[in-house]
N, C-alpha and C. Protein backbone atom coordinates (compact mmCIF):
# COMPACT_ATOMS: atom_id res chain seq x y z
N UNK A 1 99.80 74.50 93.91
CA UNK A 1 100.79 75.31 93.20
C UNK A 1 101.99 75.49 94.10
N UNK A 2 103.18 75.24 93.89
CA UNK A 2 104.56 75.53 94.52
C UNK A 2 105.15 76.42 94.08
N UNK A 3 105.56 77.28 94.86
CA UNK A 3 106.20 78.21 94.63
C UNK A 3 107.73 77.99 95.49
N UNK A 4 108.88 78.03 94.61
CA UNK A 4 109.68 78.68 94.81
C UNK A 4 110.51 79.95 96.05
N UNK A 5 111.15 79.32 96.73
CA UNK A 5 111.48 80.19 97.65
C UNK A 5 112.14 81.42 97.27
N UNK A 6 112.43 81.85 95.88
CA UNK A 6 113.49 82.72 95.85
C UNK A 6 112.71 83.06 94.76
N UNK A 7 111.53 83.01 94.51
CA UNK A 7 110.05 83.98 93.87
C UNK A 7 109.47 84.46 95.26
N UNK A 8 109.98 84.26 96.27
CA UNK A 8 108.99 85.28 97.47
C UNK A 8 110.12 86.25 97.79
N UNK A 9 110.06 87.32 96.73
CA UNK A 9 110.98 88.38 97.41
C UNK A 9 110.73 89.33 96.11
N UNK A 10 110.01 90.72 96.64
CA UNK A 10 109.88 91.86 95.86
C UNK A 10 110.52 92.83 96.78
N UNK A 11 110.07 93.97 96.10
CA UNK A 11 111.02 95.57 96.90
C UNK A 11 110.76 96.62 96.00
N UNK A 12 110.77 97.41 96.32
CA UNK A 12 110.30 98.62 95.96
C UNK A 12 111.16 100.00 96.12
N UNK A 13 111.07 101.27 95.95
CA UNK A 13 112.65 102.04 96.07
C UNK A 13 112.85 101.89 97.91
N UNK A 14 111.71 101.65 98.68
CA UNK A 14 112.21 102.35 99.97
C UNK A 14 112.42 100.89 100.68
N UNK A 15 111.87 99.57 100.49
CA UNK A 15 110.81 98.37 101.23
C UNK A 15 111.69 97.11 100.23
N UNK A 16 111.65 96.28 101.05
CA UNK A 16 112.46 94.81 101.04
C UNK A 16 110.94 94.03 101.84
N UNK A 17 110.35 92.76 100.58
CA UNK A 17 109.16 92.02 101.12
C UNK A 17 110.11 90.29 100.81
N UNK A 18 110.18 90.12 101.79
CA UNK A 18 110.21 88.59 101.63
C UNK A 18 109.63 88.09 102.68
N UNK A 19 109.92 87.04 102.99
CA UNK A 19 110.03 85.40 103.96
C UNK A 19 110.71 86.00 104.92
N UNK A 20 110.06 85.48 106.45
CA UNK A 20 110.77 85.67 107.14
C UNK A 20 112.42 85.03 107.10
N UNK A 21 113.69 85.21 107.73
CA UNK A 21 114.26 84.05 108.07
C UNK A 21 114.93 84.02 109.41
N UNK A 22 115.86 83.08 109.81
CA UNK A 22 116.31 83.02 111.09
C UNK A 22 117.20 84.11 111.33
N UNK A 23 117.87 84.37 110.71
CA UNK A 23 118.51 85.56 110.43
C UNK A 23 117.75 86.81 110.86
N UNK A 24 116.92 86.70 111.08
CA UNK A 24 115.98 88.31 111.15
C UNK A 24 115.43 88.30 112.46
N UNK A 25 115.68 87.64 113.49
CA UNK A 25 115.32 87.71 114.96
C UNK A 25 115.36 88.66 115.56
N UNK A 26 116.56 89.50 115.35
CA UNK A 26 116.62 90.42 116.56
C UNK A 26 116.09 91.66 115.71
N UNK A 27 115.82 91.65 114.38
CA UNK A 27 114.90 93.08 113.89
C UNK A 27 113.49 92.43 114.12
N UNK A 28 113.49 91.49 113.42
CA UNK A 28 111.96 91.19 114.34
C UNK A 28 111.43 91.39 115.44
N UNK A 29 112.29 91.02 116.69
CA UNK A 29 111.81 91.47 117.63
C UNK A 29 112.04 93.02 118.39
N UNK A 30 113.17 93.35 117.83
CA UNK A 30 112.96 95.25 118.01
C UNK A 30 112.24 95.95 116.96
N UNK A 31 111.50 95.54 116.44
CA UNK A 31 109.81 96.08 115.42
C UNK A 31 108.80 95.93 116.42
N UNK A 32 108.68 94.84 116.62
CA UNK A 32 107.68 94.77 118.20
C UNK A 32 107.96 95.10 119.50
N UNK A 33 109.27 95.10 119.89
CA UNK A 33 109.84 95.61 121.28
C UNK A 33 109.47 97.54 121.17
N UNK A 34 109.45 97.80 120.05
CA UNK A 34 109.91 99.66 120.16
C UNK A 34 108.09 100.25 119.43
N UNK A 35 106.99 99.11 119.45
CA UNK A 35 105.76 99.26 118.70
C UNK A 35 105.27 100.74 119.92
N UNK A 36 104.08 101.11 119.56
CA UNK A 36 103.57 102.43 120.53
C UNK A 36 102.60 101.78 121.03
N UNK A 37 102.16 102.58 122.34
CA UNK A 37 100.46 101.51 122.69
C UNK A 37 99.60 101.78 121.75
N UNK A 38 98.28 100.85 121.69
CA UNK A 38 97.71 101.00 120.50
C UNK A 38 97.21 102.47 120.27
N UNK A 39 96.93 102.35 119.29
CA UNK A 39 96.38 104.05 119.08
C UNK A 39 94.76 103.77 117.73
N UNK A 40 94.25 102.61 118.67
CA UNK A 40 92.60 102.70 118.36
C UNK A 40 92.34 101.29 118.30
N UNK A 41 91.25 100.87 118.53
CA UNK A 41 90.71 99.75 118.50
C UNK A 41 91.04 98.67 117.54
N UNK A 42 91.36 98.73 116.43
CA UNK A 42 91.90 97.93 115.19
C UNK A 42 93.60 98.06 115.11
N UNK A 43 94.28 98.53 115.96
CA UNK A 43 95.69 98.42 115.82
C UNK A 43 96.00 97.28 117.04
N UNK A 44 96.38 96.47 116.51
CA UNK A 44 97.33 96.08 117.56
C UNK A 44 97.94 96.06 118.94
N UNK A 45 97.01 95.61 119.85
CA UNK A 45 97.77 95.68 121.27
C UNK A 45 99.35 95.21 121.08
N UNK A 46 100.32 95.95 122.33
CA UNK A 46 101.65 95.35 122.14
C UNK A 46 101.58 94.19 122.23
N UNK A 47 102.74 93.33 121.70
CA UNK A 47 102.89 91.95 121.76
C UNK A 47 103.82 91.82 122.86
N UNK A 48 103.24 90.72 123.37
CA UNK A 48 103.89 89.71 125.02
C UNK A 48 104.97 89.52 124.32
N UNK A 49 106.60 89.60 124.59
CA UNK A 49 107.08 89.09 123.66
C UNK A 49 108.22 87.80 124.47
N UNK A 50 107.42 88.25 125.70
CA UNK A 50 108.29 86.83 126.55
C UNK A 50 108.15 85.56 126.31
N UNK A 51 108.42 84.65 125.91
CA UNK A 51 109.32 83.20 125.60
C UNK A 51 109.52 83.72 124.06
N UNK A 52 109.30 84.41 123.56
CA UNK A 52 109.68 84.47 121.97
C UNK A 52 111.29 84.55 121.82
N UNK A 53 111.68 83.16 122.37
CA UNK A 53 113.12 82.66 122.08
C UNK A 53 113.67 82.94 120.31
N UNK A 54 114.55 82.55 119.79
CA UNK A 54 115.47 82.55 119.12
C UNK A 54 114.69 81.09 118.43
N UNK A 55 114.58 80.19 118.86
CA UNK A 55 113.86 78.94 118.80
C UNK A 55 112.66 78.48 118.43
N UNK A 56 111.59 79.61 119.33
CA UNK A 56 110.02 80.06 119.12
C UNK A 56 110.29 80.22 117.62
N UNK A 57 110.82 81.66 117.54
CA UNK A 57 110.82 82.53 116.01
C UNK A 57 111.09 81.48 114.78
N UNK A 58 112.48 80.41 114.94
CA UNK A 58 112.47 79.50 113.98
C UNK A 58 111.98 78.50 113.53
N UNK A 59 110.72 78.24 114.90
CA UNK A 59 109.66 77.44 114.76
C UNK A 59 108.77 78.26 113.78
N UNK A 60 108.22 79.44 114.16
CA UNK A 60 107.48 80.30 113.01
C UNK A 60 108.02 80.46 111.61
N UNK A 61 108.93 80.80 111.80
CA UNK A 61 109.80 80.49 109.99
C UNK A 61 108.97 79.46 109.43
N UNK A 62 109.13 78.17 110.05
CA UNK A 62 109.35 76.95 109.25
C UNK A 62 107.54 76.77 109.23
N UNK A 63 106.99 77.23 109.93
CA UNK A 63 105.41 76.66 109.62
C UNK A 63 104.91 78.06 108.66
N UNK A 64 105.84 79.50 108.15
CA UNK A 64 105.86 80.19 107.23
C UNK A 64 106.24 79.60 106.17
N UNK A 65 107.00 79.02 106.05
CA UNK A 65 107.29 78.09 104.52
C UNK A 65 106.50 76.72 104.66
N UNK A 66 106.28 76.16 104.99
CA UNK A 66 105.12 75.33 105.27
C UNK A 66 103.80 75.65 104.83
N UNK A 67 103.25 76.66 105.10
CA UNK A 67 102.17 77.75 104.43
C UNK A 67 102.50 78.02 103.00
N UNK A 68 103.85 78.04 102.52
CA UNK A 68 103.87 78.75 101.02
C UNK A 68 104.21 77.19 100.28
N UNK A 69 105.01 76.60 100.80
CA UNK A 69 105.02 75.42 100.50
C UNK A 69 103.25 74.48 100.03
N UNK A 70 102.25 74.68 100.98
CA UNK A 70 101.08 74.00 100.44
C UNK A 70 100.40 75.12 99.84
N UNK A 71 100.79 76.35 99.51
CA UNK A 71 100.16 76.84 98.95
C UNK A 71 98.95 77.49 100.07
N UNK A 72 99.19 77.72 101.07
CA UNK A 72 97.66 78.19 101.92
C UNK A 72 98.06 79.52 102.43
N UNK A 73 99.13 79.72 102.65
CA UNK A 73 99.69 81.33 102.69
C UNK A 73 100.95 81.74 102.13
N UNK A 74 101.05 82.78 102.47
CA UNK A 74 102.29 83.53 101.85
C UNK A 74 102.46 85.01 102.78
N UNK A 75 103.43 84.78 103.69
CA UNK A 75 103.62 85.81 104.92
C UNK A 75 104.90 86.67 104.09
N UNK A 76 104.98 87.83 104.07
CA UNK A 76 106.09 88.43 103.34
C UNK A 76 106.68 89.93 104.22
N UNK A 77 107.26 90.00 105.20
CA UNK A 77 107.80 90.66 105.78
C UNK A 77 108.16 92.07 105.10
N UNK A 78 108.00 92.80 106.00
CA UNK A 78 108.54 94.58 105.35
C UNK A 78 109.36 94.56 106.40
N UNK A 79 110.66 95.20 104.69
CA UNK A 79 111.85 95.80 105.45
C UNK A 79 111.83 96.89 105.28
N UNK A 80 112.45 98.33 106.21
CA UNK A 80 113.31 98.94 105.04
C UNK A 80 114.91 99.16 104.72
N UNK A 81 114.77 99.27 103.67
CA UNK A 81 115.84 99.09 102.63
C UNK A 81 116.95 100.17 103.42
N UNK A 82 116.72 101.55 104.06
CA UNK A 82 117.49 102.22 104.69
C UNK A 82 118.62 101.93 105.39
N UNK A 83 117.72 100.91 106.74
CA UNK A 83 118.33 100.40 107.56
C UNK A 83 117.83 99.52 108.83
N UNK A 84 117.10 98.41 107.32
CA UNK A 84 117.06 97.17 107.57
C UNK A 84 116.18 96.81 108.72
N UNK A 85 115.26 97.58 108.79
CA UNK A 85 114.00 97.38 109.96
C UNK A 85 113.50 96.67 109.02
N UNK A 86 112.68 96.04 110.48
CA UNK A 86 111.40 95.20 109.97
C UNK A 86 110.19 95.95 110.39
N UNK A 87 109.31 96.46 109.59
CA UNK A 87 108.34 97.79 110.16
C UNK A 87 106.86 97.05 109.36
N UNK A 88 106.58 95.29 109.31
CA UNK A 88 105.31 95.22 109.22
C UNK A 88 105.29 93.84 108.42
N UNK A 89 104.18 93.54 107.93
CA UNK A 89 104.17 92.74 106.69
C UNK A 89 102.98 92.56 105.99
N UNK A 90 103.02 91.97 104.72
CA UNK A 90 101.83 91.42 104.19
C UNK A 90 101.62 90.57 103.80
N UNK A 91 100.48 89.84 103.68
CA UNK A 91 100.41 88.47 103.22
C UNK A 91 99.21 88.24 102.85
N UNK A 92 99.29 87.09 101.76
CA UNK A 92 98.12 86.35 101.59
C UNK A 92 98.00 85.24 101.71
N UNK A 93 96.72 84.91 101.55
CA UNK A 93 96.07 83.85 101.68
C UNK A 93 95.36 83.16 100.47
N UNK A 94 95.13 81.39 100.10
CA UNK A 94 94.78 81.29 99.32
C UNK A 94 93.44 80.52 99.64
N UNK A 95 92.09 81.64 99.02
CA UNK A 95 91.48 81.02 99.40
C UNK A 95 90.56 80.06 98.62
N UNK A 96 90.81 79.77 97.15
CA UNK A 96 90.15 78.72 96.50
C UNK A 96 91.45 79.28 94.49
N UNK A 97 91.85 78.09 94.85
CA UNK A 97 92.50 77.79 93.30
C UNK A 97 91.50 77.26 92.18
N UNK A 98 91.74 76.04 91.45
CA UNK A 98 91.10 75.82 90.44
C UNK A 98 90.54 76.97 89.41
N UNK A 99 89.51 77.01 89.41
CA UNK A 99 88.90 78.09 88.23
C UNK A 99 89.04 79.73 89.01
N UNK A 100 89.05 79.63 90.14
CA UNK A 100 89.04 81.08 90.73
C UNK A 100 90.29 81.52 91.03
N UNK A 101 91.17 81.44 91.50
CA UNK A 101 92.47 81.91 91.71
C UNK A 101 91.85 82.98 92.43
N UNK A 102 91.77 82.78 93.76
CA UNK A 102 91.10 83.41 94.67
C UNK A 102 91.65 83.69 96.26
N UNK A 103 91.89 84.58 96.39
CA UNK A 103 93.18 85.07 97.60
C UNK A 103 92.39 86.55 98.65
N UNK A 104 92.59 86.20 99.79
CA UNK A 104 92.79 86.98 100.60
C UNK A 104 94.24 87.67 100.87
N UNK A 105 93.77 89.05 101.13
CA UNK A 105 95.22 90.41 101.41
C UNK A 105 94.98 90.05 103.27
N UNK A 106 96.19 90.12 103.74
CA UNK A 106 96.27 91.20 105.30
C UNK A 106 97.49 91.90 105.22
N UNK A 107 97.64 92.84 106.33
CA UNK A 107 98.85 93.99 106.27
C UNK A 107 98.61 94.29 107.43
N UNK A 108 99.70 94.60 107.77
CA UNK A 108 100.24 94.95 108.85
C UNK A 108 101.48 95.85 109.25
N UNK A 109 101.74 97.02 109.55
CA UNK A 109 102.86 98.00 109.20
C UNK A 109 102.66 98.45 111.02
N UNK A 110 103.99 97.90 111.79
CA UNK A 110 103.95 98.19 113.36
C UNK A 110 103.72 100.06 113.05
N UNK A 111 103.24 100.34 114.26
CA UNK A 111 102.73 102.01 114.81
C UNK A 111 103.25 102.92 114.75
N UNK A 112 104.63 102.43 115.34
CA UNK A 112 105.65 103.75 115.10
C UNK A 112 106.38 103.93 113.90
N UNK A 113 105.70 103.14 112.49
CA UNK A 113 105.68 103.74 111.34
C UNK A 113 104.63 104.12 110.56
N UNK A 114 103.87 104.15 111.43
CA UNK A 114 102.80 104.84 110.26
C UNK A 114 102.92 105.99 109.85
N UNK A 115 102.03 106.82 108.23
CA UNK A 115 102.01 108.21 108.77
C UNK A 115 103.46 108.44 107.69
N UNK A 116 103.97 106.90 106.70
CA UNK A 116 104.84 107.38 106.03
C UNK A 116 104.92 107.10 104.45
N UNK A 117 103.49 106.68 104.54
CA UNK A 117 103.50 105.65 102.82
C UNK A 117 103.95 104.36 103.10
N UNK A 118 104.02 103.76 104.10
CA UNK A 118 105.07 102.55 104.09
C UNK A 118 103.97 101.49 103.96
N UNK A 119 102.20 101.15 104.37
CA UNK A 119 101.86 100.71 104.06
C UNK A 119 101.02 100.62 102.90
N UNK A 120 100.32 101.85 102.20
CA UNK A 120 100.32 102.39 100.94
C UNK A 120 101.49 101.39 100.07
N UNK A 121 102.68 101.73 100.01
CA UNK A 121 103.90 101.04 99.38
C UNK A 121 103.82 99.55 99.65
N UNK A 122 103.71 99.02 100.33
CA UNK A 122 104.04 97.50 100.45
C UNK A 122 102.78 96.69 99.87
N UNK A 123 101.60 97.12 100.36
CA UNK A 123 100.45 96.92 99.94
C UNK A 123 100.38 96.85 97.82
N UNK A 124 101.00 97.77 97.84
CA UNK A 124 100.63 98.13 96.18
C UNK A 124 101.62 96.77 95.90
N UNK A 125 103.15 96.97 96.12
CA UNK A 125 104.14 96.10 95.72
C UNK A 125 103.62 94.29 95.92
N UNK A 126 102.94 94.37 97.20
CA UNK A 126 102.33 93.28 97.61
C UNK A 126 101.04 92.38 96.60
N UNK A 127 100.39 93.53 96.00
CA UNK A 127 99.44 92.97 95.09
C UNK A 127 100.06 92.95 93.82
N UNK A 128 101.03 93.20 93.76
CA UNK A 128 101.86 92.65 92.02
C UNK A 128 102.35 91.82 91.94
N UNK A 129 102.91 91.08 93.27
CA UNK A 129 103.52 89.96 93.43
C UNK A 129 102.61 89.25 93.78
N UNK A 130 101.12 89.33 94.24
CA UNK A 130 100.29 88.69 94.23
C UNK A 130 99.92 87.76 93.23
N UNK A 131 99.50 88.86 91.87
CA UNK A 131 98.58 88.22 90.96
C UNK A 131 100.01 88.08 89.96
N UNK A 132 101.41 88.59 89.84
CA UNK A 132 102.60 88.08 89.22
C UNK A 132 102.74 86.65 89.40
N UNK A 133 103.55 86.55 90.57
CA UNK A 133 103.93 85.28 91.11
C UNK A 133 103.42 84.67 91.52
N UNK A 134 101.94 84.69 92.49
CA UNK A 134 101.49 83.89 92.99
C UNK A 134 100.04 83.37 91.97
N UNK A 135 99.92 84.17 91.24
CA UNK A 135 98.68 84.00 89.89
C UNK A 135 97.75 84.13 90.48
N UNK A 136 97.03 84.83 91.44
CA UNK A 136 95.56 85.14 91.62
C UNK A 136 95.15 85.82 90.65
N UNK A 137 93.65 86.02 90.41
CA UNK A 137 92.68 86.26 89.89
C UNK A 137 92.45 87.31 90.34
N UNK A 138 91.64 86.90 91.95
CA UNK A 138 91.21 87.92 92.54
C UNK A 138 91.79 87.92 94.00
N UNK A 139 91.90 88.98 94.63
CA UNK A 139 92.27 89.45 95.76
C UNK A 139 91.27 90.22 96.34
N UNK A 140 90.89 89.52 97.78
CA UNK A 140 90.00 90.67 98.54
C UNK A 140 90.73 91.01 100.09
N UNK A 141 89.77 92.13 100.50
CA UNK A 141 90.32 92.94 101.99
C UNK A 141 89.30 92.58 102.41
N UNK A 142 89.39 91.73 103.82
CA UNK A 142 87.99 91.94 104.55
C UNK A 142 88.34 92.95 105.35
N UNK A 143 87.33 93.84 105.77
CA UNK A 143 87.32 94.70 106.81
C UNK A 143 86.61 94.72 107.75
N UNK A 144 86.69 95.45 108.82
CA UNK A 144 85.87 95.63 110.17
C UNK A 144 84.60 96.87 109.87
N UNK A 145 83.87 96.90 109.93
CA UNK A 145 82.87 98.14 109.35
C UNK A 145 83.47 99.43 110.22
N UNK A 146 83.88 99.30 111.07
CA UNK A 146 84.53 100.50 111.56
C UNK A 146 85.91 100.56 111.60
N UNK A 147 87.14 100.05 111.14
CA UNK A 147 88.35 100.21 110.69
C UNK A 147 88.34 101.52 109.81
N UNK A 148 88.64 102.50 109.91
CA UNK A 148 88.26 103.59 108.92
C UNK A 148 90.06 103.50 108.45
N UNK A 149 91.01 103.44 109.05
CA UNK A 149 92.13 103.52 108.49
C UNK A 149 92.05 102.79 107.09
N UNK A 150 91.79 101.51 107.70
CA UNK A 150 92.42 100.09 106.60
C UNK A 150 91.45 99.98 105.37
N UNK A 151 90.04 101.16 105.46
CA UNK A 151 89.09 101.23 104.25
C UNK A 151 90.04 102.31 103.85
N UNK A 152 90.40 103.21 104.43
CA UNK A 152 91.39 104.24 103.02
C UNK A 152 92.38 103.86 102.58
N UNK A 153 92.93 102.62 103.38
CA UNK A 153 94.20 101.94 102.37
C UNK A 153 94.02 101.06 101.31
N UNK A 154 93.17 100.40 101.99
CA UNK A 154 92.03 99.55 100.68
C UNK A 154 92.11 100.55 99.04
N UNK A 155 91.21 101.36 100.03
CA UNK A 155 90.42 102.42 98.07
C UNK A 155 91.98 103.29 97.30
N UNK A 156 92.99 103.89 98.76
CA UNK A 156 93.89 104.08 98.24
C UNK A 156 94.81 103.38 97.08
N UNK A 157 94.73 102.50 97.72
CA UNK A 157 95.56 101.19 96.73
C UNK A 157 94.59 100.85 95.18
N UNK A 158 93.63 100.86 95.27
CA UNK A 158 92.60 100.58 94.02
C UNK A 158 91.39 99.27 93.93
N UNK A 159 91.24 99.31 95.50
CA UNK A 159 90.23 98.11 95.78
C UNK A 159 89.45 98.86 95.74
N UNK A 160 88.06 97.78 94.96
CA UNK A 160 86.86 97.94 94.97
C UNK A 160 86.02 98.13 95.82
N UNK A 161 85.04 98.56 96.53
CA UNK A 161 84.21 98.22 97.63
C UNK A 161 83.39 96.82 97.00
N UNK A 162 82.54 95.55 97.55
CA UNK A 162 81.83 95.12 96.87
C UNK A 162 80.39 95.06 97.52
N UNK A 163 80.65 94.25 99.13
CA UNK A 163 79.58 94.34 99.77
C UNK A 163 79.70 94.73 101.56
N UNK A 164 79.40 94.07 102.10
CA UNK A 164 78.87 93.49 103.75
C UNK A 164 78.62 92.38 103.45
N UNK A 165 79.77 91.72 104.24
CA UNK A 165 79.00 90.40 104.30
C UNK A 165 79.15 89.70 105.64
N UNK A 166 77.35 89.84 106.41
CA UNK A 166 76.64 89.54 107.42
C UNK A 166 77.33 88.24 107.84
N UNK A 167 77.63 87.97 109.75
CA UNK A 167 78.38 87.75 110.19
C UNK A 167 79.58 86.54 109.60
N UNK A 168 80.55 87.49 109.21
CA UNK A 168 81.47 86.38 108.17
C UNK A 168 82.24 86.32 109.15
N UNK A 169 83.10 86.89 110.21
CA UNK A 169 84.18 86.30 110.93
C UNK A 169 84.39 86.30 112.37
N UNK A 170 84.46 85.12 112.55
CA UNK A 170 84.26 85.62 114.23
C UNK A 170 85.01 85.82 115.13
N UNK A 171 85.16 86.94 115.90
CA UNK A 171 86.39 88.00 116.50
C UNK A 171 85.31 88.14 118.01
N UNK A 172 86.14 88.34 118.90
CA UNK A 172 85.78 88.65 119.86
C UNK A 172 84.55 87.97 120.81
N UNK A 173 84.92 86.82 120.32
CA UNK A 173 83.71 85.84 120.89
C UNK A 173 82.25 86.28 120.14
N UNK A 174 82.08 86.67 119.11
CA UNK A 174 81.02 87.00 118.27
C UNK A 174 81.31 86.95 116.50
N UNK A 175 80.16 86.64 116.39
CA UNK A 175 80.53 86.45 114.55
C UNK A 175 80.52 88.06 114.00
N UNK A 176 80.86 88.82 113.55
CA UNK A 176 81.37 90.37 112.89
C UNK A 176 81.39 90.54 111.27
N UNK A 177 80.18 91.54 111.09
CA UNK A 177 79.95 91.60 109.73
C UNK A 177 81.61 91.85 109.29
N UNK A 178 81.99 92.15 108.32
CA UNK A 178 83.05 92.83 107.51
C UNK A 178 82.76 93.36 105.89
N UNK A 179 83.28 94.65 105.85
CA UNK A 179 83.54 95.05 104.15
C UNK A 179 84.20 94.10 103.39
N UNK A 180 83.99 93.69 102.05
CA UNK A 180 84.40 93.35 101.34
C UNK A 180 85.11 94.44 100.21
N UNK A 181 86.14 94.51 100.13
CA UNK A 181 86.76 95.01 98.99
C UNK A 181 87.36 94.29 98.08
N UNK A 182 87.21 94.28 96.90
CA UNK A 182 88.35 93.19 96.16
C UNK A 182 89.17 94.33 95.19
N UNK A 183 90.04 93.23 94.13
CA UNK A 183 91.14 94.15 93.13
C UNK A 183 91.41 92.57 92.11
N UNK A 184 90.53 92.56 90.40
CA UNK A 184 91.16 91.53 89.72
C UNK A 184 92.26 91.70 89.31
N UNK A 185 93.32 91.38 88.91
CA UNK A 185 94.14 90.95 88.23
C UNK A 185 94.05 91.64 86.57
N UNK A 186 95.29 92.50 85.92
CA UNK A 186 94.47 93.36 84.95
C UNK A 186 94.37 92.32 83.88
């Protein structure tokens, strides 16, 4: 399925979700330059952000449309609309077309915005443009069994719980159960 570069762009009253572009370097990298140290095991250590040239970043662009281009992801940047930060993103993944229209969620909203609705908001906006534009079916969250944040953003948003499913991903040099949550398509 191809999608259209100028179908990857929703927004919401506060939040601007698109594609990265070259254009967006230096908010990109002051979203990660101004991040907090982590503040728990499932957030994000700071990012190294040394050689992340001007060059690096437009190498990432292009293997981001490359991803939406075959159809295997879809990375969609949070702005806000205020003043034009980049404070996170979300994206999916596709993980089986044909009869299932079947997609993985991730999200990501840097630290020193949490605490504002901003991932609540992008998340919701994120799954309309999901199963809108990109036509999934279904959408799931894997989780960490102890992520307690990212299970209340999950149920917040209107994901299902479904199961555990015994060692599905492997993190930390070990395979790691994860929650399953999903959300069909109405």
């Amino acid at each position: 399925m191809e999608t259209e570069k100028q179908n990857l762009y929703s927004e919401t009253e506060r939040l601007i979700l698109r594609p990265l572009e070259s254009r967006d370097y230096d908010r990109w990298l002051e979203g990660f330059r101004h991040t907090l140290p982590q503040q728990h095991k499932h957030d994000s250590p700071k990012m190294d952000l040394n050689g992340w040239t001007q060059e690096k970043f437009n190498e990432a662009v292009k293997r981001h449309e490359q991803l939406a281009m075959q159809d295997e992801g879809y990375i969609l940047s949070v702005f806000r609309k205020s003043d034009s930060k980049h404070i996170g993103m979300v994206g999916f993944w596709t993980l089986m077309r044909r009869e299932f229209q079947w997609g993985f969620l991730e999200y990501r909203i840097h630290n020193q915005f949490w605490k504002n609705g901003y991932g609540k908001e992008s998340v919701n906006e994120g799954l309309k443009f999901a199963f809108n534009n990109l036509h999934f079916h279904r959408v799931e969250a894997h989780i960490n069994l102890d992520n307690t944040p990212s299970i209340r953003l999950a149920e917040r948003v209107g994901f299902t719980y479904e199961c555990i499913r015994k060692k599905f991903i492997y993190e930390s040099d070990e395979w790691a159960d994860n929650l399953i949550y999903y959300m069909n398509s109405k």
